[in-house]
Protein backbone atom coordinates (compact mmCIF):
# COMPACT_ATOMS: atom_id res chain seq x y z
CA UNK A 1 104.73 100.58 152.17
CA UNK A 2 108.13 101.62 151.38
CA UNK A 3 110.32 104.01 153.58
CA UNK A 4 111.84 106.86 151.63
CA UNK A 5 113.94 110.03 152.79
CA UNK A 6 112.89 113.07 151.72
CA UNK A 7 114.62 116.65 151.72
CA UNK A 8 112.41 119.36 152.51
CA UNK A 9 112.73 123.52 152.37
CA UNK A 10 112.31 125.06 155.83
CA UNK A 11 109.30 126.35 154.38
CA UNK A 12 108.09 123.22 152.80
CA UNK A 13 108.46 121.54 156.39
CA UNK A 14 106.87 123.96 158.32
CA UNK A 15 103.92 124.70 155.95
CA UNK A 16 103.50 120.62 155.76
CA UNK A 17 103.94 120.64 159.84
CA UNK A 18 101.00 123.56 160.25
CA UNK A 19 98.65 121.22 157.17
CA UNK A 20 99.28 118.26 159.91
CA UNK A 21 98.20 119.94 163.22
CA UNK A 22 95.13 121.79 161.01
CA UNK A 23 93.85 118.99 159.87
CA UNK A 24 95.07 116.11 161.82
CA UNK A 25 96.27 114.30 160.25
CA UNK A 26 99.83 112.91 159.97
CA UNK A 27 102.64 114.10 157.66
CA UNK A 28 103.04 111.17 156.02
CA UNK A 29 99.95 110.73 155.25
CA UNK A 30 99.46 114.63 153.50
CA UNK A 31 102.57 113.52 151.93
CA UNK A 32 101.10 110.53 150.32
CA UNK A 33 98.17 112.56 149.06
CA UNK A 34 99.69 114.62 147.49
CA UNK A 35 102.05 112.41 145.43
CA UNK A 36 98.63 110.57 144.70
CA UNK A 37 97.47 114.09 143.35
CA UNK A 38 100.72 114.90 141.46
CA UNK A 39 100.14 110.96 139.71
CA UNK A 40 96.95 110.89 139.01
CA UNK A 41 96.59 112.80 135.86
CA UNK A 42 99.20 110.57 134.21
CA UNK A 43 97.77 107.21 135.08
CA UNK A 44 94.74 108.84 133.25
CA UNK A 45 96.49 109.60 130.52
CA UNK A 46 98.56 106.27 130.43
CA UNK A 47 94.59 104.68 130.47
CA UNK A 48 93.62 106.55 127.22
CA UNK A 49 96.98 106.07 125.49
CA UNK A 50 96.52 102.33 125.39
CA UNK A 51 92.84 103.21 124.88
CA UNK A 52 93.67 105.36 121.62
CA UNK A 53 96.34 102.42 120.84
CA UNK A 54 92.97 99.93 120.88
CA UNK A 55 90.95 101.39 118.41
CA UNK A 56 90.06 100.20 115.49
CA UNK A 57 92.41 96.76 115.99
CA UNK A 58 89.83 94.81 114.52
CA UNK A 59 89.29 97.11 111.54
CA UNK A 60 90.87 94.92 109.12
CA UNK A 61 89.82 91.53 110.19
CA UNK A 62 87.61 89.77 107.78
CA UNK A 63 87.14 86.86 109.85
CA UNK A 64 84.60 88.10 112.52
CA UNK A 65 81.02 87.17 112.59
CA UNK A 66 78.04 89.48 111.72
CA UNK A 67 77.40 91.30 114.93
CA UNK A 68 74.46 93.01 113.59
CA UNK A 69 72.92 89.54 112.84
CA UNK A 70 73.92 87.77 115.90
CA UNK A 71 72.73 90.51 118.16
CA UNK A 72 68.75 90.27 116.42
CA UNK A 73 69.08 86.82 117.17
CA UNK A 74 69.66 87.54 120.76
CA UNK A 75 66.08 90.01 120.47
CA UNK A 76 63.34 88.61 122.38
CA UNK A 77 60.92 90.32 119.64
């Protein structure tokens, strides 16, 4: 983990202080939660970016197999 300073509203400090005794748990660790939360939505959205970026790559190619014909092959009909 990495040590960082943080500046914090009175407010912010005492709502975060009253979270920690509620729930106990530690300040840090609400902390960390809820820069996970803040995060999250991006790393999804960094996911379906390179997704989107995927598609259709092999379009183009005409030097693939036939996948229909190699997947009967692989039929145990």
């Amino acid at each position: 983990m990495v040590r960082m300073q943080v500046d914090l509203t009175e407010e912010e400090r005492s709502g975060l202080l009253a979270l920690a005794e509620a729930s106990g748990r530690t300040q840090s660790a609400l902390i960390r939660e809820a820069i996970d939360n803040l995060i999250a939505p991006y790393d999804g959205a960094r996911r379906l970016a390179a997704l989107d970026n995927a598609a259709g790559i092999w379009k183009d190619r005409n030097d693939l197999p036939d996948f229909a014909a190699a997947r009967h092959s692989w039929d145990r009909n």
